[in-house]
N, C-alpha and C. Protein backbone atom coordinates (compact mmCIF):
# COMPACT_ATOMS: atom_id res chain seq x y z
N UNK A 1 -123.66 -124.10 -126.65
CA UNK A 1 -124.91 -123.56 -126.16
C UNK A 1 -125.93 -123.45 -127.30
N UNK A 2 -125.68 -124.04 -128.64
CA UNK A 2 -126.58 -124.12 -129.49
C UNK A 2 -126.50 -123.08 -130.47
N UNK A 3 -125.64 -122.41 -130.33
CA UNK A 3 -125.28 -121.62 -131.33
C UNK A 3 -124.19 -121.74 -132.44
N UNK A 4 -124.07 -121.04 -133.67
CA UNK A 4 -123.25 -121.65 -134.70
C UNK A 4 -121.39 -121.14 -133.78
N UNK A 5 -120.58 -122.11 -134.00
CA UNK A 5 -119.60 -122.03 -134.00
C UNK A 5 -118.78 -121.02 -134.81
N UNK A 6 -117.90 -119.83 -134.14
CA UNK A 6 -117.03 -119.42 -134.94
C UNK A 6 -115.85 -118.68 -134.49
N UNK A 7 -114.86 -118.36 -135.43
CA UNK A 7 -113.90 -118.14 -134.87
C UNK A 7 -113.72 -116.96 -134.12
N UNK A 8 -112.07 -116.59 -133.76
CA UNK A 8 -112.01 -115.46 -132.45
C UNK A 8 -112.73 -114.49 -133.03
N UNK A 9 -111.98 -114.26 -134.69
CA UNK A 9 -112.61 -112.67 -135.16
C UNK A 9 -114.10 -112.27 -135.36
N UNK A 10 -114.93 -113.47 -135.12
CA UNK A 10 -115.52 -113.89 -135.91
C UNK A 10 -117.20 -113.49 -134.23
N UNK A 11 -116.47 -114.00 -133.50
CA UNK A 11 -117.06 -113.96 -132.13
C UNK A 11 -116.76 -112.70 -131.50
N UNK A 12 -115.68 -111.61 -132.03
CA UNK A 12 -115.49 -110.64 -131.45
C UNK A 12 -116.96 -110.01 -132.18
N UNK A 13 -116.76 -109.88 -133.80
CA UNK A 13 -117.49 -109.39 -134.26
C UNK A 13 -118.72 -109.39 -134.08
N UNK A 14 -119.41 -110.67 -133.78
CA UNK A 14 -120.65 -110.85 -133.25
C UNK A 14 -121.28 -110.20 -132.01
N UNK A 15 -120.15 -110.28 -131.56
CA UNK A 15 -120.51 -109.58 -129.77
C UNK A 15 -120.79 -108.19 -129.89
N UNK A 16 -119.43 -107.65 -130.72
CA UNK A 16 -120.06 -105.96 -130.91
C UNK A 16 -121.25 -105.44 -131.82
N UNK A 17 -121.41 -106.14 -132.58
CA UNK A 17 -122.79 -106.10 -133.39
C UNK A 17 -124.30 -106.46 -132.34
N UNK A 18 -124.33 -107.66 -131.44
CA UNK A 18 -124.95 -107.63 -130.41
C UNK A 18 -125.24 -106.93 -129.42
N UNK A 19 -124.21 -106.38 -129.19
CA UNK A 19 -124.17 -105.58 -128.07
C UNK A 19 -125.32 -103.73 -128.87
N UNK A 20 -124.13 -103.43 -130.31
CA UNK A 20 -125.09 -102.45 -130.55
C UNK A 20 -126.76 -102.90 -131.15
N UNK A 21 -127.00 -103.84 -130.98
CA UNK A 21 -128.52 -103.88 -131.36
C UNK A 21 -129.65 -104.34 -130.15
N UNK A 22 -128.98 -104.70 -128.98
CA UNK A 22 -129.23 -104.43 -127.58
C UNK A 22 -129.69 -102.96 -127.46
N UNK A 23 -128.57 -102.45 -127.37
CA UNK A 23 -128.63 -101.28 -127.04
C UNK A 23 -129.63 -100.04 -128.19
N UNK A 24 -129.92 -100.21 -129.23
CA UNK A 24 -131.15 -99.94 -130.36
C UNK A 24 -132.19 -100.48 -130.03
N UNK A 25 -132.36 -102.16 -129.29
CA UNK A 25 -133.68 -101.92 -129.02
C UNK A 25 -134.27 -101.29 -127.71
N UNK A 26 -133.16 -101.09 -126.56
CA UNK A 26 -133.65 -100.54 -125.53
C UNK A 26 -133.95 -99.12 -125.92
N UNK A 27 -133.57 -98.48 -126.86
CA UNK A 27 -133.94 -97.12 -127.14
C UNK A 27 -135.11 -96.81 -127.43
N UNK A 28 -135.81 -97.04 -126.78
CA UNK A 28 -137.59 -96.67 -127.30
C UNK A 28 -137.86 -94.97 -127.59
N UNK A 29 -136.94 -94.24 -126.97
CA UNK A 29 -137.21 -92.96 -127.72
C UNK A 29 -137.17 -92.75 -128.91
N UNK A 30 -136.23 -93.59 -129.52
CA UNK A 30 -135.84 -93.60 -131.10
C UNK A 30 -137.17 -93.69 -131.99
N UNK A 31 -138.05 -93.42 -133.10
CA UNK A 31 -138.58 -93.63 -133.43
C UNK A 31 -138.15 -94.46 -135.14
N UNK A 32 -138.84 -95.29 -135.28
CA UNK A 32 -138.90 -96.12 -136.07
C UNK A 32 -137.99 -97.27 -135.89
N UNK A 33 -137.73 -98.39 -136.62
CA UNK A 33 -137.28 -99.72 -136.42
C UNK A 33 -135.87 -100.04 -136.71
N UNK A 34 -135.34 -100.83 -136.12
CA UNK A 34 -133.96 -101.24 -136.14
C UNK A 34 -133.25 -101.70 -137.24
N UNK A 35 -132.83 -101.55 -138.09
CA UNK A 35 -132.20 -101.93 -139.39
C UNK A 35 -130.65 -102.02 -139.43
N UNK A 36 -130.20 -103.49 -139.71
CA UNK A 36 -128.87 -103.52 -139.39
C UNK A 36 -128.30 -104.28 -140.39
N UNK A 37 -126.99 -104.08 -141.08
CA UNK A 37 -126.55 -105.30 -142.28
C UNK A 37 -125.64 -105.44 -141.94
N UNK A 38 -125.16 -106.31 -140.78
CA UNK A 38 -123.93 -106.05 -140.28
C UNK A 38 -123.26 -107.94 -140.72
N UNK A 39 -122.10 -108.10 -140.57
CA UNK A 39 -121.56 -109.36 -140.69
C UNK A 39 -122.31 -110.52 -140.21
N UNK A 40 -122.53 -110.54 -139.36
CA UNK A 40 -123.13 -111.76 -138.66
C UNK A 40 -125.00 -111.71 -138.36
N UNK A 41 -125.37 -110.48 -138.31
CA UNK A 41 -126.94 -109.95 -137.80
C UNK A 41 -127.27 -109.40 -139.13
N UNK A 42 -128.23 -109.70 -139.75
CA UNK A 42 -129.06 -108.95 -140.34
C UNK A 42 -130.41 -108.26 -139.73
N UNK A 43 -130.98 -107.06 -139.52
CA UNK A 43 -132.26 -107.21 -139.17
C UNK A 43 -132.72 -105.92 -139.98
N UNK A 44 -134.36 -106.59 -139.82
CA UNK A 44 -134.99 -105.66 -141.28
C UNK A 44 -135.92 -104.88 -139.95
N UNK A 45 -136.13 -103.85 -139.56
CA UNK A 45 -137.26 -102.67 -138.84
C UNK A 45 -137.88 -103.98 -137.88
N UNK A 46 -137.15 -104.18 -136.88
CA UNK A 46 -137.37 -104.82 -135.53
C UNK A 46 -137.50 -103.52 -135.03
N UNK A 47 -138.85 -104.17 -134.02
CA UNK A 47 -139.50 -102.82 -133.43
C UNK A 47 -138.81 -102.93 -132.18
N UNK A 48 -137.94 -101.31 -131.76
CA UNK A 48 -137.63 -100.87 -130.42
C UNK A 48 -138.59 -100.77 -129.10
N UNK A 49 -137.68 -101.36 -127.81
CA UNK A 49 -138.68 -100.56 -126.97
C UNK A 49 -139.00 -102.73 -126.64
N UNK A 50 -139.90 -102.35 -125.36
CA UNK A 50 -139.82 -101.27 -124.55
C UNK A 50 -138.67 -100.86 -123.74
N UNK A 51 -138.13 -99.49 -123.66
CA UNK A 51 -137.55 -98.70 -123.01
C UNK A 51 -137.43 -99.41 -121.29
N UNK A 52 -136.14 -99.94 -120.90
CA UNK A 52 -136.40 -100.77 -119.71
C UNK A 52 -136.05 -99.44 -118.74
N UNK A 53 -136.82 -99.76 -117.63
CA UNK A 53 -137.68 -98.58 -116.05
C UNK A 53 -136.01 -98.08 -116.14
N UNK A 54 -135.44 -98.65 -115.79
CA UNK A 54 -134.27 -98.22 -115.05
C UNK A 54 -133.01 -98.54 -116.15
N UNK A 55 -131.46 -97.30 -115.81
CA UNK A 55 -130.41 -97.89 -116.63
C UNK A 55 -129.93 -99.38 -116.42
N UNK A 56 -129.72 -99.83 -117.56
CA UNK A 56 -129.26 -101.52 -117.50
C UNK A 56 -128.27 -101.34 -118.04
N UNK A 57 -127.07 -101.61 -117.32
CA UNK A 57 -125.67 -101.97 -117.99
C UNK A 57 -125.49 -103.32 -118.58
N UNK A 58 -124.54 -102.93 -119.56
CA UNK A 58 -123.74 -104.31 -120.29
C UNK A 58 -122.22 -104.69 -119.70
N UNK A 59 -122.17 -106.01 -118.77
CA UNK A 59 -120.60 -106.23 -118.39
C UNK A 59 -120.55 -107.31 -119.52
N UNK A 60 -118.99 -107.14 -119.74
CA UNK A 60 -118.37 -108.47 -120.22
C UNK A 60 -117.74 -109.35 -119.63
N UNK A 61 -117.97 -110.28 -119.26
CA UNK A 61 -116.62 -111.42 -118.76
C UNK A 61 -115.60 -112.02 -120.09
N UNK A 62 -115.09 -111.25 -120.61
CA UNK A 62 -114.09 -111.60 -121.59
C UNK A 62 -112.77 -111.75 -120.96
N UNK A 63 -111.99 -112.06 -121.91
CA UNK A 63 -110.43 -111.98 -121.69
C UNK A 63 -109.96 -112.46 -122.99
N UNK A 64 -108.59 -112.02 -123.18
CA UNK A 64 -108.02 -111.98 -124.45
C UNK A 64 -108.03 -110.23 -125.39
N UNK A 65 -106.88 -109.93 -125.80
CA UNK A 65 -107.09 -108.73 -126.77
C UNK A 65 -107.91 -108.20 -127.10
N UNK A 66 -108.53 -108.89 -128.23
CA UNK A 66 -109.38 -108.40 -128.86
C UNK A 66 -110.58 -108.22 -127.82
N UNK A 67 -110.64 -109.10 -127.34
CA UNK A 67 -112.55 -108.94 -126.41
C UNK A 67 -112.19 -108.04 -125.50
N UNK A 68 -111.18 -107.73 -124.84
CA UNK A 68 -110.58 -106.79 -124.21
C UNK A 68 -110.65 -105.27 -124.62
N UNK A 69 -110.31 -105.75 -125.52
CA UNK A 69 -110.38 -103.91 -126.52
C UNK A 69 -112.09 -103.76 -126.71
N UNK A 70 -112.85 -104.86 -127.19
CA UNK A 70 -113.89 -104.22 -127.12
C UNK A 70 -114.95 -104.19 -126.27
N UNK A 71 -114.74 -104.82 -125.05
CA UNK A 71 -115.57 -104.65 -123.71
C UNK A 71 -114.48 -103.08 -123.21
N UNK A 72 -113.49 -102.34 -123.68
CA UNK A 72 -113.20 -100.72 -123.68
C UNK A 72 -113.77 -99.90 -124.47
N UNK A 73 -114.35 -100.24 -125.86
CA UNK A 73 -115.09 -99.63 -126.69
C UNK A 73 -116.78 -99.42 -126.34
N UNK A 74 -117.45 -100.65 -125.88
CA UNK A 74 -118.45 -100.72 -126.31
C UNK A 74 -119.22 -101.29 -124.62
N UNK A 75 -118.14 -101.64 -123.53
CA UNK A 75 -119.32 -102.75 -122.13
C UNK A 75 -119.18 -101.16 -121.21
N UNK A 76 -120.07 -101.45 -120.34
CA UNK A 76 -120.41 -100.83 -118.94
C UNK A 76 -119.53 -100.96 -118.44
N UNK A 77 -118.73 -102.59 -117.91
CA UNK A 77 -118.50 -102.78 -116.84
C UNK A 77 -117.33 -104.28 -117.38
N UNK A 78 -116.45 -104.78 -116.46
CA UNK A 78 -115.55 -105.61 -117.14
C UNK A 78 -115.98 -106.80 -115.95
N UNK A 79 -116.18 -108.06 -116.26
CA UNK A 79 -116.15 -108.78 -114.97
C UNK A 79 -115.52 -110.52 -115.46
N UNK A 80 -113.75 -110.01 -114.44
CA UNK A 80 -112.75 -111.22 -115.32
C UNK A 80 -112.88 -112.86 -114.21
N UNK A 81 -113.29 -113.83 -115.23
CA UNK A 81 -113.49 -114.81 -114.22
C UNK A 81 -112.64 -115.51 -113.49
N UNK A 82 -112.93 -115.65 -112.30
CA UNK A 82 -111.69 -116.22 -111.28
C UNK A 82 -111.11 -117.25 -111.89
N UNK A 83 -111.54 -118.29 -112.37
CA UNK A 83 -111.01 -119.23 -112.63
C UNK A 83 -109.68 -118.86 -113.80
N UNK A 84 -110.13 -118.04 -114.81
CA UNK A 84 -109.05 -117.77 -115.92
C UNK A 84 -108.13 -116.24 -115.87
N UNK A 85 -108.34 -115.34 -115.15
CA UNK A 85 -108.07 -114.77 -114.86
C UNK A 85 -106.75 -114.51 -114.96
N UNK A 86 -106.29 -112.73 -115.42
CA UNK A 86 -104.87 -113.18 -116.47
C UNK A 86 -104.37 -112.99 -115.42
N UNK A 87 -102.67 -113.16 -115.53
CA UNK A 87 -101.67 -113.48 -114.51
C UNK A 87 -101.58 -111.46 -113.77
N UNK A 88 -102.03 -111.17 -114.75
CA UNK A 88 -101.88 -109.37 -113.78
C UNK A 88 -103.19 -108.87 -114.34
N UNK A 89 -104.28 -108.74 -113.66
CA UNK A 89 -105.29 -108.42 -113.66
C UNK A 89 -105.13 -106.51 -113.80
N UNK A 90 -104.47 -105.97 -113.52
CA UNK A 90 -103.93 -104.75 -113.63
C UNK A 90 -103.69 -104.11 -114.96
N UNK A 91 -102.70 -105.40 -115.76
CA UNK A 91 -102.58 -105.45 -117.03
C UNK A 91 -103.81 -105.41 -118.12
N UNK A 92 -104.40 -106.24 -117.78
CA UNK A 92 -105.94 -106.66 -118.56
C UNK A 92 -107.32 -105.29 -118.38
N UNK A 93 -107.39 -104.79 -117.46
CA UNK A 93 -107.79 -103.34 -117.19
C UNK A 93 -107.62 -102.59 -117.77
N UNK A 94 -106.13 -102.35 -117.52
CA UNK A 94 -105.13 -101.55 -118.75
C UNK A 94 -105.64 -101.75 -120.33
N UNK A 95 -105.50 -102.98 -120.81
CA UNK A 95 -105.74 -103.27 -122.23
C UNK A 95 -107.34 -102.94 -122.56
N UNK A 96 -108.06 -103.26 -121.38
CA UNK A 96 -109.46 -102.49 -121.31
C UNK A 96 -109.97 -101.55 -122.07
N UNK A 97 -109.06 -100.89 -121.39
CA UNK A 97 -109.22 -99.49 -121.59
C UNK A 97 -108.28 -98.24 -122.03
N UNK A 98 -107.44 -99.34 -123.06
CA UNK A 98 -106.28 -98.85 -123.34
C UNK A 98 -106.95 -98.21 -124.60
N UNK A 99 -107.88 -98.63 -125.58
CA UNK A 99 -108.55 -98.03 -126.88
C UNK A 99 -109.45 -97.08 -127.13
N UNK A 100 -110.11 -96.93 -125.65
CA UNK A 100 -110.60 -95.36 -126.41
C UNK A 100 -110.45 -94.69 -124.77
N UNK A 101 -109.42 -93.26 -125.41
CA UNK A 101 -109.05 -92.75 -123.87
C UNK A 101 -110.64 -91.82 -123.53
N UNK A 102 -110.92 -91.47 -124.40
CA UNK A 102 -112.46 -90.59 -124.04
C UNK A 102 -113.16 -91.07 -122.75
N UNK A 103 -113.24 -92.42 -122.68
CA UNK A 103 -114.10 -92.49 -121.96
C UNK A 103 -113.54 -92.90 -120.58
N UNK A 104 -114.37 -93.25 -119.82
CA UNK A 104 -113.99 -93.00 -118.47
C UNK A 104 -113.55 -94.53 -118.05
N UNK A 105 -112.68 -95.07 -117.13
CA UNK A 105 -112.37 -96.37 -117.41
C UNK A 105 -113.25 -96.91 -116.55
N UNK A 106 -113.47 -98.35 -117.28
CA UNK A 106 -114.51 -99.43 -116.97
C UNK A 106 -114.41 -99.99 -115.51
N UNK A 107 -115.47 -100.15 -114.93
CA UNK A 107 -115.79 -100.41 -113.56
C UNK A 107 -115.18 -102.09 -113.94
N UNK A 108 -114.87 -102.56 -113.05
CA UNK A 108 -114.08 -104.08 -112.77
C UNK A 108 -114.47 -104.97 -111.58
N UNK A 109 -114.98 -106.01 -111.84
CA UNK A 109 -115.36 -107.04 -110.26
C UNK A 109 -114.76 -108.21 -110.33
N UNK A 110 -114.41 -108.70 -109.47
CA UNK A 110 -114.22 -110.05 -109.15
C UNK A 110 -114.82 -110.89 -108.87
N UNK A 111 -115.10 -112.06 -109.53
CA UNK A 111 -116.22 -112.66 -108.97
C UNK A 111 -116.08 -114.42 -109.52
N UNK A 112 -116.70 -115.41 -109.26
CA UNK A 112 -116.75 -117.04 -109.35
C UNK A 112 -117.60 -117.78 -110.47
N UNK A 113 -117.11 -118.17 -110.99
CA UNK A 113 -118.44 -118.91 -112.02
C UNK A 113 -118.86 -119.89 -111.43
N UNK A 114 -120.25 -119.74 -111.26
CA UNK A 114 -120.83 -121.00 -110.77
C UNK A 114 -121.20 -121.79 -112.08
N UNK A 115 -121.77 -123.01 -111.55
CA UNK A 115 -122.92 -123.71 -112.77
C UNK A 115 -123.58 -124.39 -111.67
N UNK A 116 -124.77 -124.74 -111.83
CA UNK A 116 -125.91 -125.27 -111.48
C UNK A 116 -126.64 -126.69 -112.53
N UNK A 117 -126.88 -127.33 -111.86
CA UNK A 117 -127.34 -128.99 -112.67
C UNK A 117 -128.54 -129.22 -112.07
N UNK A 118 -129.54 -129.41 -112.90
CA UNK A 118 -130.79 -129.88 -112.55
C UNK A 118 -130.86 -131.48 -112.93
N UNK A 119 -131.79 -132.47 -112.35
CA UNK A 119 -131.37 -133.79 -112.40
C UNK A 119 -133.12 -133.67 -112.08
């Protein structure tokens, strides 16, 4: 999709670093700018905001451990795709939300990947 290639740890890491600078810029209450030195993102006082009308959740369609553990740390919502979908979907929930008991466990859908082709 045009982006640099990298590995599992490498893509976990990216995602959770993404995910928290999503979530910094929707914070428009926050005052002053986003500053991050993280592995993969650098950003120097990117301005927050605007503050979107309504709550916007983050789902993941992950699967595998690690993305597992951190769509339990860090997503809204878990959404595992039909096509790959692990052999006990029960299990994968579980691993969800097996890493941080604090929170409340992650909402889960089922659902199809489409793709669409323009010609």
């Amino acid at each position: 999709m045009g982006g640099p290639r990298r590995s599992p740890a490498e893509a976990v890491a990216s995602l959770s670093e993404a995910i928290d600078l999503i979530r910094a810029t929707w914070d428009g209450g926050r005052r002053g700018g986003i500053f991050a030195d993280g592995e993969q993102y650098r950003i120097r006082g990117a301005k927050r905001g605007p503050e979107p009308a309504h709550d916007v959740s983050i789902w993941l369609g992950v699967l595998g451990p690690r993305m597992l553990r951190l769509a339990g740390e860090k997503a809204d919502g878990w959404l595992p795709s039909a096509e790959r979908r692990p052999r006990s979907p029960r299990s994968a929930r579980s691993a969800a939300r097996s890493t941080t008991l604090t929170r409340t466990p992650l909402p889960t859908r089922t659902g199809t990947r489409t793709s669409t082709s323009v010609r």
